[in-house]
C-alpha atoms as a PDB file:
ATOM      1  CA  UNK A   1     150.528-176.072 -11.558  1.00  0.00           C
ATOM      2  CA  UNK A   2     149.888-179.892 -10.809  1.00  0.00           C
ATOM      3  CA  UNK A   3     150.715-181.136  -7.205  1.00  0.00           C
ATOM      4  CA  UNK A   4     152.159-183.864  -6.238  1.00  0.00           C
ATOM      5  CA  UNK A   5     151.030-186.375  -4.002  1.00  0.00           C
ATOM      6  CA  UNK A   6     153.344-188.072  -1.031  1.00  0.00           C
ATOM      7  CA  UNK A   7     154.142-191.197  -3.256  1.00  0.00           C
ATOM      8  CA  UNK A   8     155.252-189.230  -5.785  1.00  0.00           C
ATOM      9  CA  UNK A   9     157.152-187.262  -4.028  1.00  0.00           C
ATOM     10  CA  UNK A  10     158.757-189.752  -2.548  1.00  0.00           C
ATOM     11  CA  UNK A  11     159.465-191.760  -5.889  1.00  0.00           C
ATOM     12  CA  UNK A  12     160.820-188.353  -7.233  1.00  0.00           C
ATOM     13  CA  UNK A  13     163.600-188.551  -3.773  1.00  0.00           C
ATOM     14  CA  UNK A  14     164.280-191.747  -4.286  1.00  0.00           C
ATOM     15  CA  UNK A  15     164.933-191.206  -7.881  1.00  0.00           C
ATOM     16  CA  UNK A  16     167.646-188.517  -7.260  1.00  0.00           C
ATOM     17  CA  UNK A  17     169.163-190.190  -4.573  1.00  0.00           C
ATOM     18  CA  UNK A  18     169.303-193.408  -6.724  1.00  0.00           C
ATOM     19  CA  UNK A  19     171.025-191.103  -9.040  1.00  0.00           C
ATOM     20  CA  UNK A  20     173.081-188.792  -7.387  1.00  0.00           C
ATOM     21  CA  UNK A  21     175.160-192.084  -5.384  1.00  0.00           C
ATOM     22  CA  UNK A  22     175.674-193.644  -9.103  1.00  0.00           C
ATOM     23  CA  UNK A  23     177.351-190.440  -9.934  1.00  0.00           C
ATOM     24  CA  UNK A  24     179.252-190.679  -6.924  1.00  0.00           C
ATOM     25  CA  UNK A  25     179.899-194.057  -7.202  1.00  0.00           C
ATOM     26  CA  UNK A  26     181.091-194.226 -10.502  1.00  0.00           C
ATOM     27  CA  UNK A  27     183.404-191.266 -10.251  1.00  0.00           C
ATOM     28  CA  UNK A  28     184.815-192.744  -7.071  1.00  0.00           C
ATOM     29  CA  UNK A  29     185.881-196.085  -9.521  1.00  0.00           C
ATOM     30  CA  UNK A  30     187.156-194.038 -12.626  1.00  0.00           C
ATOM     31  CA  UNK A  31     190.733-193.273 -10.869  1.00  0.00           C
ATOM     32  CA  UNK A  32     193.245-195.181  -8.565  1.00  0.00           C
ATOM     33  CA  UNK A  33     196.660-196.221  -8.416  1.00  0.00           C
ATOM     34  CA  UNK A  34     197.754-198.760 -10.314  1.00  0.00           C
ATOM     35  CA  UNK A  35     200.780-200.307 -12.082  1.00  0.00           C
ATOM     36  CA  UNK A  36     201.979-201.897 -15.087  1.00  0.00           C
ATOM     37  CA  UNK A  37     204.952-204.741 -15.523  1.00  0.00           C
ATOM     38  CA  UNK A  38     206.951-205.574 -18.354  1.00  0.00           C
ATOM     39  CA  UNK A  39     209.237-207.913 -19.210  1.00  0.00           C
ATOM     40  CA  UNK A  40     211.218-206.899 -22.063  1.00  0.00           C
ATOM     41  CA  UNK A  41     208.726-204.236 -23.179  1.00  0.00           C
ATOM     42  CA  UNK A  42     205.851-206.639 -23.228  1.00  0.00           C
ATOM     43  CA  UNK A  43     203.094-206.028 -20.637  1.00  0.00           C
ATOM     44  CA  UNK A  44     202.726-208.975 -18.375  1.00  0.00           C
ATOM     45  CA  UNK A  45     200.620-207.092 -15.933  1.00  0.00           C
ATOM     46  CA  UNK A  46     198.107-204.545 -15.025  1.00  0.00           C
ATOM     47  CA  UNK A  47     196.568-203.802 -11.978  1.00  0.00           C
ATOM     48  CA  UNK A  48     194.228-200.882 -10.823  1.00  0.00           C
ATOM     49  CA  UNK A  49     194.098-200.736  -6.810  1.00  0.00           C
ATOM     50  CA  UNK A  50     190.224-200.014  -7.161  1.00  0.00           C
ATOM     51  CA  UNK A  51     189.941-203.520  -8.577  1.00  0.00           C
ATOM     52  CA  UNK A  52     190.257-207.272  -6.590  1.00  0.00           C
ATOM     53  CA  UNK A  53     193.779-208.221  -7.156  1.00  0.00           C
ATOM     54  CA  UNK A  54     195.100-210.318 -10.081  1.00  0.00           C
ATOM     55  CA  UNK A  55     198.256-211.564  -9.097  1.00  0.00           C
ATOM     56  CA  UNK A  56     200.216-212.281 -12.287  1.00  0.00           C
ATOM     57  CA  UNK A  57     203.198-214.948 -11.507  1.00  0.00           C
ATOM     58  CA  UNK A  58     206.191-215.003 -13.795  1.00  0.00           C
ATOM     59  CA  UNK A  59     208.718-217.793 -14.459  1.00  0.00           C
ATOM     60  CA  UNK A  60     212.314-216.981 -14.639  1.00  0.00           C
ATOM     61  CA  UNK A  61     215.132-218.839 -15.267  1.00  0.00           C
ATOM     62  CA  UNK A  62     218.570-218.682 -16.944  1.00  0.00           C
ATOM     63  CA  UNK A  63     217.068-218.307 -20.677  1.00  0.00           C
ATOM     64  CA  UNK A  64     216.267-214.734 -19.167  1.00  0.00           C
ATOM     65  CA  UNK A  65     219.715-213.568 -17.661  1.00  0.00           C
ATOM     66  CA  UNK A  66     219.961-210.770 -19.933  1.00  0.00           C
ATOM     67  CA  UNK A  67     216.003-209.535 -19.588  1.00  0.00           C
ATOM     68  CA  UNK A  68     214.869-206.686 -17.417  1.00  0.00           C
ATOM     69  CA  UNK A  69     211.263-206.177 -15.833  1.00  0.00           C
ATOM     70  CA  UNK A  70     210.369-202.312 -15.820  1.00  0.00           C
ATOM     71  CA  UNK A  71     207.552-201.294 -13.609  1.00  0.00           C
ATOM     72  CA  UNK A  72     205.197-198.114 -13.825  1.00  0.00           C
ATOM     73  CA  UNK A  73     203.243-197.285 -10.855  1.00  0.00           C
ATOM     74  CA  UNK A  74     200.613-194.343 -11.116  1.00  0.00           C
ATOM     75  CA  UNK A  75     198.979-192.339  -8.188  1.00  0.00           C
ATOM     76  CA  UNK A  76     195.603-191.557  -8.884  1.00  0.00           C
ATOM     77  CA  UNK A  77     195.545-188.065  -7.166  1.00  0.00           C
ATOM     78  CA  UNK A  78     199.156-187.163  -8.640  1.00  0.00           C
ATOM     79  CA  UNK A  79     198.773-187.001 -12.408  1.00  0.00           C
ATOM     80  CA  UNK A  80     201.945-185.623 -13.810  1.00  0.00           C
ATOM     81  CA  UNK A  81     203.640-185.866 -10.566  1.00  0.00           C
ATOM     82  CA  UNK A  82     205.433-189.075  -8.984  1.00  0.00           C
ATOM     83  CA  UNK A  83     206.110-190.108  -5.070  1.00  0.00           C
ATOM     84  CA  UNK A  84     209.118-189.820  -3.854  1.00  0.00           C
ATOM     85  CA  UNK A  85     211.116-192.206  -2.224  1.00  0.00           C
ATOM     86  CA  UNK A  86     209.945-195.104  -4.644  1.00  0.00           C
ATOM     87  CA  UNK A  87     211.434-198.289  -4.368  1.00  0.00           C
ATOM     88  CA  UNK A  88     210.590-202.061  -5.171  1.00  0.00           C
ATOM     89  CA  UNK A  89     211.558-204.744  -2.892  1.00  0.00           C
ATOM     90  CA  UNK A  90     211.703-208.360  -3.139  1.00  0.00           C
ATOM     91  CA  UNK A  91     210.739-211.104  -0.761  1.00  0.00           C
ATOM     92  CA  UNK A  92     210.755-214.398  -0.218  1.00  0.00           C
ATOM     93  CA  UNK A  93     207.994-216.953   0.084  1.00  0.00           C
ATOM     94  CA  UNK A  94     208.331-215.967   3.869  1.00  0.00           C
ATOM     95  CA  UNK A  95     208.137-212.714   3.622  1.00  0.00           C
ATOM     96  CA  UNK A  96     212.183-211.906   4.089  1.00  0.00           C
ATOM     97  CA  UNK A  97     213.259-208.904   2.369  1.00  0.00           C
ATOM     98  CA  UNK A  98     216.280-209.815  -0.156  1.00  0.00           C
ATOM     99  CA  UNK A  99     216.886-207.113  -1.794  1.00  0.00           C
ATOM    100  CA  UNK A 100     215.835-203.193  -2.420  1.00  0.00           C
ATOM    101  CA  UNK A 101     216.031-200.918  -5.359  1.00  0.00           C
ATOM    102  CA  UNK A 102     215.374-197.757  -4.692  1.00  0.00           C
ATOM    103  CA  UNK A 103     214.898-195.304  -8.053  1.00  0.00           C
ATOM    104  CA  UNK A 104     215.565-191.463  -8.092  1.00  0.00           C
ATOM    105  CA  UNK A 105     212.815-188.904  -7.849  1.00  0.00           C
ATOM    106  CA  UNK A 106     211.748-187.456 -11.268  1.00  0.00           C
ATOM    107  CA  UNK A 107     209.946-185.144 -13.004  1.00  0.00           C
ATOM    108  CA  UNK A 108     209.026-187.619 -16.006  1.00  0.00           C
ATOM    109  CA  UNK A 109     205.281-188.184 -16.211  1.00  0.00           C
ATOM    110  CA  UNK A 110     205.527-192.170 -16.283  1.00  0.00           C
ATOM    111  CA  UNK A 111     208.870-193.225 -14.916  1.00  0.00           C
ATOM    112  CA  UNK A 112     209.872-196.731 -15.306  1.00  0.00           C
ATOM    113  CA  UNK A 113     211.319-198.810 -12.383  1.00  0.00           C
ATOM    114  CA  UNK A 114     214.163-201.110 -13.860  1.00  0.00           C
ATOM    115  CA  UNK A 115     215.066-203.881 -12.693  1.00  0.00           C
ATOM    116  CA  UNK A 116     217.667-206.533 -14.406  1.00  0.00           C
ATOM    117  CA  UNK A 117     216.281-210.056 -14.065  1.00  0.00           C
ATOM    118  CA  UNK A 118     220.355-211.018 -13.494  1.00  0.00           C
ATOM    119  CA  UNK A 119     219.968-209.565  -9.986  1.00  0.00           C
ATOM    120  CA  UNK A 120     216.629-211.614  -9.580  1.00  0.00           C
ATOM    121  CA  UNK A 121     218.416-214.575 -10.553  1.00  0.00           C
ATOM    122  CA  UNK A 122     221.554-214.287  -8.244  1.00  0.00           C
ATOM    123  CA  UNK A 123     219.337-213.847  -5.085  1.00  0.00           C
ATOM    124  CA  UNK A 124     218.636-217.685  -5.115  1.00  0.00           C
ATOM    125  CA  UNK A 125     221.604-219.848  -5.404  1.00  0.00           C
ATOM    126  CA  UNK A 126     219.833-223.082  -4.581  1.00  0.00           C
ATOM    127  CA  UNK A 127     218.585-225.760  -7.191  1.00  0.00           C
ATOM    128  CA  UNK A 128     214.373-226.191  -7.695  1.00  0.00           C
ATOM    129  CA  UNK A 129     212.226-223.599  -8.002  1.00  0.00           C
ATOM    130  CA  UNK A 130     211.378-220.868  -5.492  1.00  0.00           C
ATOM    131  CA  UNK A 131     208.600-218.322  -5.475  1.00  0.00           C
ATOM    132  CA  UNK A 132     209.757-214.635  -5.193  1.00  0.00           C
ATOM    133  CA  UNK A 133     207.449-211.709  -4.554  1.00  0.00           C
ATOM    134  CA  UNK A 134     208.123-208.018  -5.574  1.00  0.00           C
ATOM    135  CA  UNK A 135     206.502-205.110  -4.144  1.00  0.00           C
ATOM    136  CA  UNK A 136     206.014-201.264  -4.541  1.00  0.00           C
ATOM    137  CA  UNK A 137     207.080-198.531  -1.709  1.00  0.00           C
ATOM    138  CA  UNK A 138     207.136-195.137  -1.399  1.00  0.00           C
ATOM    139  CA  UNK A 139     206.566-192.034   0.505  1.00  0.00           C
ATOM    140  CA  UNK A 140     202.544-191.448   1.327  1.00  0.00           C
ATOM    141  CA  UNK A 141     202.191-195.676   1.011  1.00  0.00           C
ATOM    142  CA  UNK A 142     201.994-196.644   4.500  1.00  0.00           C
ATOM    143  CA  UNK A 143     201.995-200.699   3.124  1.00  0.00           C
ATOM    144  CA  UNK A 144     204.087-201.831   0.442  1.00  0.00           C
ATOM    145  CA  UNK A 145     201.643-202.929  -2.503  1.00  0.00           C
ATOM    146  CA  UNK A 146     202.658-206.258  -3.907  1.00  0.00           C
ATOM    147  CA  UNK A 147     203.615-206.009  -7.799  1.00  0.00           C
ATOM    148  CA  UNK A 148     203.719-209.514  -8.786  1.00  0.00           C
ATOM    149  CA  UNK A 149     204.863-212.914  -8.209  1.00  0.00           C
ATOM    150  CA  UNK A 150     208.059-214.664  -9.971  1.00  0.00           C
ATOM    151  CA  UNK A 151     209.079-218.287  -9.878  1.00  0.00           C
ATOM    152  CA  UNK A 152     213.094-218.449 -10.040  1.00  0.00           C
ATOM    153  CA  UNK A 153     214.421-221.933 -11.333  1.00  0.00           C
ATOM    154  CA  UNK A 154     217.913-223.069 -11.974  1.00  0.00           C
ATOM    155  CA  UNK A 155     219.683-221.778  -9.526  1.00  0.00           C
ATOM    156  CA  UNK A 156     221.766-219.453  -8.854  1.00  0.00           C
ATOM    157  CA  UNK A 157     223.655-217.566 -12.560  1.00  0.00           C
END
């Protein structure tokens, strides 16, 4: 049997280490939460938590008073199963809370969080354009994770 010498040896270490964090590294990426938005069925946005955030803005206005946004939020570590106590909050541009919708606990693999852009609409009665934010809470999510970002013109419906 051939020896090795120390720089070999080394180089052979190195190697495995090299290799062994890739392997942790990329299974460490290959999950996460993340969510989905539609508007009308059509995806608008998706997000994976493992990934620098994208923040999708969407215009609304009075042509879309009979649209509804659904939003699917998946836990990495829950496949099959979804948190409890989920609910999606909007905000003002300084960070008020105007309204909550909180959605029932379910056994569906990929419930959808409705949401009727009507409601959106009626939470600013003032003329111009104002920026909205909506966010994602539930239990075992110590922050609420913002969703996206809406722009509400025409005032109020």
């Amino acid at each position: 049997m051939k020896k090795l010498s120390s720089k070999q040896r080394i180089a052979k270490a190195i190697a495995f280490f090299a290799l062994f964090l890739g392997a942790f590294n990329f299974a460490a990426k290959a999950g996460g939460d993340g969510f989905e938005v539609y508007l009308n069925n059509k995806l608008i946005a998706k997000q994976y938590l493992t990934q620098p955030l994208d923040l999708k803005t969407l215009a609304l206005n009075k042509a879309n008073i009979n649209d509804q946004i659904t939003i699917y939020f998946t836990q990495c570590n829950a496949i099959g199963k979804i948190a409890k106590g989920r609910s999606i909050v909007v905000k003002d541009e300084k960070g008020r809370m105007l309204k909550e919708w909180k959605f029932e606990d379910t056994k569906n693999a990929k419930p959808g969080m409705v949401i009727q852009v009507k409601e959106l609409l009626q939470l600013e009665n003032s003329p111009g354009e104002k920026s909205l934010s909506l966010f994602y809470r539930a239990e075992g999510h110590p922050d609420a994770q913002i969703i996206t970002s809406l722009k509400i013109s025409g005032g109020s419906v």
